[in-house]
C-alpha atoms as a PDB file:
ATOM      1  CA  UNK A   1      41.315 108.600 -78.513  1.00  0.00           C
ATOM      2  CA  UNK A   2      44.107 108.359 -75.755  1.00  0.00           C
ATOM      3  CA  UNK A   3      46.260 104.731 -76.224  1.00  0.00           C
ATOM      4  CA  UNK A   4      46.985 103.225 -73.336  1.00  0.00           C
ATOM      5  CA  UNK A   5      50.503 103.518 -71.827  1.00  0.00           C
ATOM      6  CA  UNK A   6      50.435 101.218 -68.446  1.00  0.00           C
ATOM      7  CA  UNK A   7      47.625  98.768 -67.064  1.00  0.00           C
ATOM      8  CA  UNK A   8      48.548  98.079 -63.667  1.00  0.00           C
ATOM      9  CA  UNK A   9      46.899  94.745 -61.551  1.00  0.00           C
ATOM     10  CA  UNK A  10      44.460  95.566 -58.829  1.00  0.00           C
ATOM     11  CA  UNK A  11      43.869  92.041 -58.332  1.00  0.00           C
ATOM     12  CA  UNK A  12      44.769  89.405 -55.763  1.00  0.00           C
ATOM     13  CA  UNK A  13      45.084  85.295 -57.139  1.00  0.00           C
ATOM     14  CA  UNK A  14      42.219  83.786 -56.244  1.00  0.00           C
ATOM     15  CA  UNK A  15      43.660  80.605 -54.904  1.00  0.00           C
ATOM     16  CA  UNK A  16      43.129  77.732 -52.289  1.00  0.00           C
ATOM     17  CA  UNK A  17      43.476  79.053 -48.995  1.00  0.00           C
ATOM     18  CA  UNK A  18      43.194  82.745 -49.579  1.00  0.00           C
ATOM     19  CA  UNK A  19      41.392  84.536 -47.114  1.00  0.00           C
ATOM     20  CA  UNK A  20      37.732  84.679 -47.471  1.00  0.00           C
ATOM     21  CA  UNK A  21      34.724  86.870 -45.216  1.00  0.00           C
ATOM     22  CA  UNK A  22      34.291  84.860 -42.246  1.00  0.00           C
ATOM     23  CA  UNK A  23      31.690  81.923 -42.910  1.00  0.00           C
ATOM     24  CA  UNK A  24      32.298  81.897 -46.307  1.00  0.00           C
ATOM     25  CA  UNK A  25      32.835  78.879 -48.910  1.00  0.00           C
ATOM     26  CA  UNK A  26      36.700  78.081 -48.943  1.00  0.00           C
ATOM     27  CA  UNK A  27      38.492  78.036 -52.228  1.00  0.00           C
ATOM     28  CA  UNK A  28      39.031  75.063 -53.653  1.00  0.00           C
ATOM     29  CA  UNK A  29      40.569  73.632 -56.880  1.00  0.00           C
ATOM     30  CA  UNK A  30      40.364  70.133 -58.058  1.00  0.00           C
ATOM     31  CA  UNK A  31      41.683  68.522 -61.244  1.00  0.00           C
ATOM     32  CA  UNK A  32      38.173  67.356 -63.275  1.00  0.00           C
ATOM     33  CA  UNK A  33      40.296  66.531 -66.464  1.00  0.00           C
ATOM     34  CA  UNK A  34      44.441  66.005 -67.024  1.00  0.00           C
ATOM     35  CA  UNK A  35      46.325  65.721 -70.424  1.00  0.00           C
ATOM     36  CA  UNK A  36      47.732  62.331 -69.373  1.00  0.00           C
ATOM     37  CA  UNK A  37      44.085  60.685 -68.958  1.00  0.00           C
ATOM     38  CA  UNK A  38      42.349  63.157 -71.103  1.00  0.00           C
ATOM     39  CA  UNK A  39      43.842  64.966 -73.287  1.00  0.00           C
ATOM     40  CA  UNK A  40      43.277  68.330 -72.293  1.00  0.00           C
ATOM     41  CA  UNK A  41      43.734  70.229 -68.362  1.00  0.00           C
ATOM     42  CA  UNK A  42      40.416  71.244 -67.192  1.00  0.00           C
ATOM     43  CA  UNK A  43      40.253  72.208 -63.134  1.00  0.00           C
ATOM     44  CA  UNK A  44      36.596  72.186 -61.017  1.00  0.00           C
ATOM     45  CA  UNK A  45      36.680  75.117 -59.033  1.00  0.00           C
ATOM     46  CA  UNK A  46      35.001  75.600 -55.326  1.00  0.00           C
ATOM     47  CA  UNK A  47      34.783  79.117 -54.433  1.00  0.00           C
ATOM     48  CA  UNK A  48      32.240  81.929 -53.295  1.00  0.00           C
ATOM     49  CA  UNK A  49      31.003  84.433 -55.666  1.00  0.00           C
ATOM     50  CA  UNK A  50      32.685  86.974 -53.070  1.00  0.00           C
ATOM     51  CA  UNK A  51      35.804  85.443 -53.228  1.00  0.00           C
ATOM     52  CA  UNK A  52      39.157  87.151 -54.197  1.00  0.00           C
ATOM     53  CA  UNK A  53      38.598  90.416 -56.040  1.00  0.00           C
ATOM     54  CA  UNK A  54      34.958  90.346 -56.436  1.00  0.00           C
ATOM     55  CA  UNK A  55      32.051  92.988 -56.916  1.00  0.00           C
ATOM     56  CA  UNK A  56      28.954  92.723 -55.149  1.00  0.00           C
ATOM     57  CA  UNK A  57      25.415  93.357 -56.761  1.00  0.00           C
ATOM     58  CA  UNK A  58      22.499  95.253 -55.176  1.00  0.00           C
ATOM     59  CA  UNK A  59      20.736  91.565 -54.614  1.00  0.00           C
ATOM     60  CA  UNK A  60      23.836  90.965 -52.244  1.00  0.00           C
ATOM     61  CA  UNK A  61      21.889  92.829 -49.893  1.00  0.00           C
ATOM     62  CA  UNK A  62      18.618  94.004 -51.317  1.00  0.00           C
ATOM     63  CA  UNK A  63      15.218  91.824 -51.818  1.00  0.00           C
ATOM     64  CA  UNK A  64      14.765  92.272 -55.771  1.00  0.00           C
ATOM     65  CA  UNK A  65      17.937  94.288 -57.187  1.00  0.00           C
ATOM     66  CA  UNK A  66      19.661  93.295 -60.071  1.00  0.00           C
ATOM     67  CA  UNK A  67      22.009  90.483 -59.622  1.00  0.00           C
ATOM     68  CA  UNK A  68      25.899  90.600 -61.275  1.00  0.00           C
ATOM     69  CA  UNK A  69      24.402  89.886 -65.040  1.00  0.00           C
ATOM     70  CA  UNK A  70      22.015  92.703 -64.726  1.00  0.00           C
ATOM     71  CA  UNK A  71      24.085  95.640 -64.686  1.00  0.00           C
ATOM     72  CA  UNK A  72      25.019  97.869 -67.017  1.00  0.00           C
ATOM     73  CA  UNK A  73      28.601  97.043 -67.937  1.00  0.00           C
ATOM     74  CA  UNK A  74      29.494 100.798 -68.045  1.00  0.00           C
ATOM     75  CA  UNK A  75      28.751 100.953 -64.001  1.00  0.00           C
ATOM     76  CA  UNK A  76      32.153  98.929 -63.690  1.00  0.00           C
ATOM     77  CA  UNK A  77      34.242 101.249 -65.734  1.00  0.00           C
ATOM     78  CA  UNK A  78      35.368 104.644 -65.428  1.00  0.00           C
ATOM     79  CA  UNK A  79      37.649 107.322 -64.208  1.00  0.00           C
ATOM     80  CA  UNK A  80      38.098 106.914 -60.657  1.00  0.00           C
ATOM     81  CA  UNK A  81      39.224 109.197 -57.872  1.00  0.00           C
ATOM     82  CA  UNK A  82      41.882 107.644 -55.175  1.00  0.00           C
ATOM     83  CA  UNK A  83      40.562 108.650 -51.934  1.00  0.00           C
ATOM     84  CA  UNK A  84      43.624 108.520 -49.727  1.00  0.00           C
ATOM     85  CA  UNK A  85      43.046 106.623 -46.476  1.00  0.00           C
ATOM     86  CA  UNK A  86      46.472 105.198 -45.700  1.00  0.00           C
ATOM     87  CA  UNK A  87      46.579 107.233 -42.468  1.00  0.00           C
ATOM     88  CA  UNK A  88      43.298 105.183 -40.687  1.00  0.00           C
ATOM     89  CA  UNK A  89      43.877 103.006 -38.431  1.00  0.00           C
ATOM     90  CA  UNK A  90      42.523  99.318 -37.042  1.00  0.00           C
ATOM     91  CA  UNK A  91      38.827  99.368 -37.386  1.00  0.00           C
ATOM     92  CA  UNK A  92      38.190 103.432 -37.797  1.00  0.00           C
ATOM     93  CA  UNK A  93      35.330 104.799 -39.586  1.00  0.00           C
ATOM     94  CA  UNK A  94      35.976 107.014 -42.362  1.00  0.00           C
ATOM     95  CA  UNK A  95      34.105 109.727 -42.189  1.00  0.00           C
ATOM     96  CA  UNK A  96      32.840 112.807 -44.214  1.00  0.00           C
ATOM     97  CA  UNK A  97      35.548 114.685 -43.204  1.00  0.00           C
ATOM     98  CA  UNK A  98      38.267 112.439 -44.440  1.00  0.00           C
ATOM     99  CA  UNK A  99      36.451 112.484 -47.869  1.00  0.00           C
ATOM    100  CA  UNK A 100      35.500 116.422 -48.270  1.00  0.00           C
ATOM    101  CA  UNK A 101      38.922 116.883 -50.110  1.00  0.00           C
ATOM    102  CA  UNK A 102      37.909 114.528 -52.917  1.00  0.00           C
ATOM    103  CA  UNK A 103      34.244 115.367 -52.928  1.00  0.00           C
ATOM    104  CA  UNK A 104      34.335 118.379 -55.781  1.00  0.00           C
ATOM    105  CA  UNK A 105      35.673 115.225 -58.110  1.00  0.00           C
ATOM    106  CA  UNK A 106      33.134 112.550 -57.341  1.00  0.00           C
ATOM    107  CA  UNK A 107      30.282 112.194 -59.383  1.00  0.00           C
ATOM    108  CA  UNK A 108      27.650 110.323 -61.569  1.00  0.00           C
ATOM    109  CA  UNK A 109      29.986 107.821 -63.719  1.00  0.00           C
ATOM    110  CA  UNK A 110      33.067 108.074 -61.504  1.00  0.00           C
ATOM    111  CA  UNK A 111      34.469 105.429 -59.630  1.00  0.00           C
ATOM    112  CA  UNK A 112      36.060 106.093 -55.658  1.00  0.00           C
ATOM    113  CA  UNK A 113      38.468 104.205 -54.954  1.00  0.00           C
ATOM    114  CA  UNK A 114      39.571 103.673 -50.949  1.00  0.00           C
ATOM    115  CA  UNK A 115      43.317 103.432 -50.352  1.00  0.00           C
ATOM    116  CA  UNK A 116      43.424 102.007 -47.058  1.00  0.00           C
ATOM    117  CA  UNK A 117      46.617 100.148 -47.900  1.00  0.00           C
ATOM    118  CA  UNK A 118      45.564  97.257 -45.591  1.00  0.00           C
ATOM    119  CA  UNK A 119      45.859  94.722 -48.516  1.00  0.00           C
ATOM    120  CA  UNK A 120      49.686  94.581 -46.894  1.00  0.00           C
ATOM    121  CA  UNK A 121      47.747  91.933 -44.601  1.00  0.00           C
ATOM    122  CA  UNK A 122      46.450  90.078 -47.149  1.00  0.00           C
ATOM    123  CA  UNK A 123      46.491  86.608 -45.736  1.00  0.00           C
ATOM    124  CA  UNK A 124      47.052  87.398 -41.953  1.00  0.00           C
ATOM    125  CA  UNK A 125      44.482  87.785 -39.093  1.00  0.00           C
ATOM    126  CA  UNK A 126      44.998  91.242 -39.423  1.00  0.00           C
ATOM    127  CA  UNK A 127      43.336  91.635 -42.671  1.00  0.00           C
ATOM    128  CA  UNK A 128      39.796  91.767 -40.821  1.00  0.00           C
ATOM    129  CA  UNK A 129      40.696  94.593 -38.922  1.00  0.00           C
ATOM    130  CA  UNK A 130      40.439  97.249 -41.593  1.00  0.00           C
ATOM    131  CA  UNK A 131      39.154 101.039 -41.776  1.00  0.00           C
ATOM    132  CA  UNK A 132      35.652 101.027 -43.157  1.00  0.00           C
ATOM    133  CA  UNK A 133      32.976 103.757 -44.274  1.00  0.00           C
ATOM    134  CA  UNK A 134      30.429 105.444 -41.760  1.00  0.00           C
ATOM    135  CA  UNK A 135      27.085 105.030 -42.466  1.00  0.00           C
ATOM    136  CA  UNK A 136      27.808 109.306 -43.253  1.00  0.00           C
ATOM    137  CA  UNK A 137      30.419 108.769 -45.437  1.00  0.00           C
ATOM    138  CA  UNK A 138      28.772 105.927 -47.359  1.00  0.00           C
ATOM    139  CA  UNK A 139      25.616 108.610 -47.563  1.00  0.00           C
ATOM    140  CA  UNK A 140      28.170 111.291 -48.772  1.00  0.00           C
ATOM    141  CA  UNK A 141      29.705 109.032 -51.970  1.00  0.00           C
ATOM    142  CA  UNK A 142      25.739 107.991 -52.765  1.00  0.00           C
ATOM    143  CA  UNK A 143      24.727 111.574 -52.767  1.00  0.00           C
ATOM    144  CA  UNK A 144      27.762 112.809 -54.747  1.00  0.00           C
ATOM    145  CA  UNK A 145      26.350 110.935 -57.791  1.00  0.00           C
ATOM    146  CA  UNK A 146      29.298 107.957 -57.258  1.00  0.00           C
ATOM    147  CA  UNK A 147      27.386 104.424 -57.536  1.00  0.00           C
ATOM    148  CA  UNK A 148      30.822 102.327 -58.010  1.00  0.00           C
ATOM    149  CA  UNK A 149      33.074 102.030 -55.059  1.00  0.00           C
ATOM    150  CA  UNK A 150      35.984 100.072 -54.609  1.00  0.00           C
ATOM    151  CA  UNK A 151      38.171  99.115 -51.484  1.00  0.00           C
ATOM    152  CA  UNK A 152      41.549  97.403 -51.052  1.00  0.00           C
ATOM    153  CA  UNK A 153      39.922  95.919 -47.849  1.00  0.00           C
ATOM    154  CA  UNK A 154      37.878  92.727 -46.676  1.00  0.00           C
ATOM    155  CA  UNK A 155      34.645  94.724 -46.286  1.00  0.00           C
ATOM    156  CA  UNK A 156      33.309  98.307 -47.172  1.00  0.00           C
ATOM    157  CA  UNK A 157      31.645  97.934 -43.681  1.00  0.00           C
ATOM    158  CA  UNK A 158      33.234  96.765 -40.556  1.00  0.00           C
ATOM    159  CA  UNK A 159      33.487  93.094 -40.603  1.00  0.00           C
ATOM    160  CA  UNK A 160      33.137  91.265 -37.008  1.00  0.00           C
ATOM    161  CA  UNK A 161      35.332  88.361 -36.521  1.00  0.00           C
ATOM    162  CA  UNK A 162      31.664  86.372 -36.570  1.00  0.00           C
ATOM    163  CA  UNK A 163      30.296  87.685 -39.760  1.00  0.00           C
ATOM    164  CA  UNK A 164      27.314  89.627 -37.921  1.00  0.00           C
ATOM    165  CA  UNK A 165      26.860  93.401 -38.314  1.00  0.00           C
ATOM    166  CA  UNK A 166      24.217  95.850 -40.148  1.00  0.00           C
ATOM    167  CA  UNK A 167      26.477  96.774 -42.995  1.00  0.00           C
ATOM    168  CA  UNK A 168      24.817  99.890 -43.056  1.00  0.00           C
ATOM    169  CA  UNK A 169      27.503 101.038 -45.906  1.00  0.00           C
ATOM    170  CA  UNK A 170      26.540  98.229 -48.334  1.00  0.00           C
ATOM    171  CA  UNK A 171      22.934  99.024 -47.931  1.00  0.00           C
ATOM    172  CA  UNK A 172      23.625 102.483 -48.869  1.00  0.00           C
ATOM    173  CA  UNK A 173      25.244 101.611 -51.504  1.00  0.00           C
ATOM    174  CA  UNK A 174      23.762  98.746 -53.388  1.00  0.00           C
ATOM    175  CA  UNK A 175      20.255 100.432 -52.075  1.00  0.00           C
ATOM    176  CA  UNK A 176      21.495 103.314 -54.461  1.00  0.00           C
ATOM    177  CA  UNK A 177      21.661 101.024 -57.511  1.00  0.00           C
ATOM    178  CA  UNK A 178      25.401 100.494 -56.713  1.00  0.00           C
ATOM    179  CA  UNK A 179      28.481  98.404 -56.857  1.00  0.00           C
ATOM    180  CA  UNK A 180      30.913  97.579 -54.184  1.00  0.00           C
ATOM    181  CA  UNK A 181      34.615  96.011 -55.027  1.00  0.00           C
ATOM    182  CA  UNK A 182      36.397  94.855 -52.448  1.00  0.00           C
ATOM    183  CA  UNK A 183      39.574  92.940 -52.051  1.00  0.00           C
ATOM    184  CA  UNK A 184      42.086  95.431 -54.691  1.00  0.00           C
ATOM    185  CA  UNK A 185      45.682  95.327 -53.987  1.00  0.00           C
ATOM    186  CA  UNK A 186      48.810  97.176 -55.509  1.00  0.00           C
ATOM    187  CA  UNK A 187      46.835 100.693 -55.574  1.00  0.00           C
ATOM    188  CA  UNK A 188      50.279 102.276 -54.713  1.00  0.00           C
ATOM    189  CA  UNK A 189      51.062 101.231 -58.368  1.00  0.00           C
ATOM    190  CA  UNK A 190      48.647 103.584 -59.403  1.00  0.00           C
ATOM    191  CA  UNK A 191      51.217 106.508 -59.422  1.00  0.00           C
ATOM    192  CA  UNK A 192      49.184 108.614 -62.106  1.00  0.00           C
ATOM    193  CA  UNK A 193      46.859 110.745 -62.721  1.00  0.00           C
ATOM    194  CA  UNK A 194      43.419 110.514 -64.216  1.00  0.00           C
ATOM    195  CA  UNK A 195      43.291 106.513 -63.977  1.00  0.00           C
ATOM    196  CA  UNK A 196      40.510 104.579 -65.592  1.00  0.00           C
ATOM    197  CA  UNK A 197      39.511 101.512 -63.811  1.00  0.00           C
ATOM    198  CA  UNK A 198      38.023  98.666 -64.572  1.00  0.00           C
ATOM    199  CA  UNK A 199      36.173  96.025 -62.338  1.00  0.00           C
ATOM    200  CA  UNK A 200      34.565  94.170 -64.521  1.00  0.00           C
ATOM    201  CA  UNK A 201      32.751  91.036 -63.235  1.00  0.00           C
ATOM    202  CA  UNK A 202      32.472  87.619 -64.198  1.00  0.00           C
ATOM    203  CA  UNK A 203      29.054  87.379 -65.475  1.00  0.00           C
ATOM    204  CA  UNK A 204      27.511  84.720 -63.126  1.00  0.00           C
ATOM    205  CA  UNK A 205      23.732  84.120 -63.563  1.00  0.00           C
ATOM    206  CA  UNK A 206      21.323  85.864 -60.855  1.00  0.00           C
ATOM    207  CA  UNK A 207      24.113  86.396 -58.697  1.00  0.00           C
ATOM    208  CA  UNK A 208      25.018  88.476 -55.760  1.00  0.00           C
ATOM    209  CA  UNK A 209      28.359  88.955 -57.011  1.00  0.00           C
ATOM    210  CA  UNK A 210      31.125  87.685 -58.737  1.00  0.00           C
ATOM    211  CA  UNK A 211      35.371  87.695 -59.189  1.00  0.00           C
ATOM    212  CA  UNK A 212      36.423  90.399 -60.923  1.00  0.00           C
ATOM    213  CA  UNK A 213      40.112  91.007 -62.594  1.00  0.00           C
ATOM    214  CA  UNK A 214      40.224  94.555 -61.819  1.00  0.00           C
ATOM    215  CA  UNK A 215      43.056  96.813 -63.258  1.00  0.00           C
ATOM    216  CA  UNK A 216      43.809 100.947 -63.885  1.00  0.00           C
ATOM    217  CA  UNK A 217      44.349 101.987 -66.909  1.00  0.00           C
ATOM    218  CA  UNK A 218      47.173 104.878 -67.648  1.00  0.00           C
ATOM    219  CA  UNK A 219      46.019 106.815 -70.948  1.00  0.00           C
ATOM    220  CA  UNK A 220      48.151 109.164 -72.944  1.00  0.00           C
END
């Protein structure tokens, strides 16, 4: 059994005023307990279940799927394949093409990560204005046996400065039985091969989603 030599964050601080998908709840933290009145710290928090880095369940999108607490913790974690996307620009579709060089290493169990790099805008206008997946591409990870997949981006799909669209790649996806993480950062660090990842969920009741503390694991 390999021991583990690095863990590197993949996760942004899920804080008051981060950026959130348009229309969505705000963060917000309030003090519901301090050690000078109470004894002990305790803080209420006001958030979304897709805020920060968060995973979305099939029910995000589909009538009936399993919400956040129904899935198999083993979908979450895995060995993952970075699919280099660094070169896309402002709202281009990644297409089939851009992922046939990774395809002979995706399959059943294995998690694809997207490296668009646009976590850089983290907190700017910007950050909406990400590369996302073609309905092709999205068909091309289901079909290679992939059902986790994980962007450094806002959205999988495009997202619309109003919150409208088809999100034709989530329905793919999650339609598939599948996961979607969105919102990784520092996937540069990830300078190894052969990383495990983890993007393990909170474990929210019936949920659509949920934050997630996701990190790659270096094994030796």
């Amino acid at each position: 059994m390999g021991r583990i030599a690095r863990i590197i964050d993949l996760s942004h601080r899920v804080a008051p005023g981060i950026t959130v998908f348009p229309g969505d709840p705000e963060v917000e933290f309030e003090a519901a307990a301090s050690l000078a009145t109470d004894g002990v710290n305790v803080t209420r928090l006001h958030l979304g279940s897709h805020s920060g880095t968060h995973v979305d369940a099939p029910s995000h999108f589909i009538e009936g799927a399993a919400g956040i607490d129904e899935i198999d913790p083993k979908v979450f974690v895995g060995p993952a394949v970075l699919v280099d996307l660094r070169k896309k620009g402002e709202r281009e579709p990644v297409t089939p093409e851009d992922l046939a060089p990774y395809v002979g290493r995706l399959g059943a169990g294995v998690i694809a990560v997207l490296h668009t790099g646009w976590d850089r805008f983290w907190g700017t206008s910007r950050y909406l204005d990400h590369p996302y997946l073609s309905p092709d591409a999205a068909r091309t990870l289901v079909a290679s046996g992939v059902r986790a997949v994980a962007t450094d981006a806002l959205n999988v799909d495009e997202t619309r400065p109003d919150g409208d669209g088809e999100y034709p790649a989530h329905r793919e996806i999650l339609g598939a039985g599948g996961v979607i993480a969105e919102n990784l950062t520092n996937l540069a660090g990830v300078d190894f091969p052969d990383p495990l990842v983890s993007l393990l969920p909170v474990k929210l009741a019936a949920t659509d989603g949920a934050p997630a503390r996701a990190v790659a694991l270096e094994l030796i």
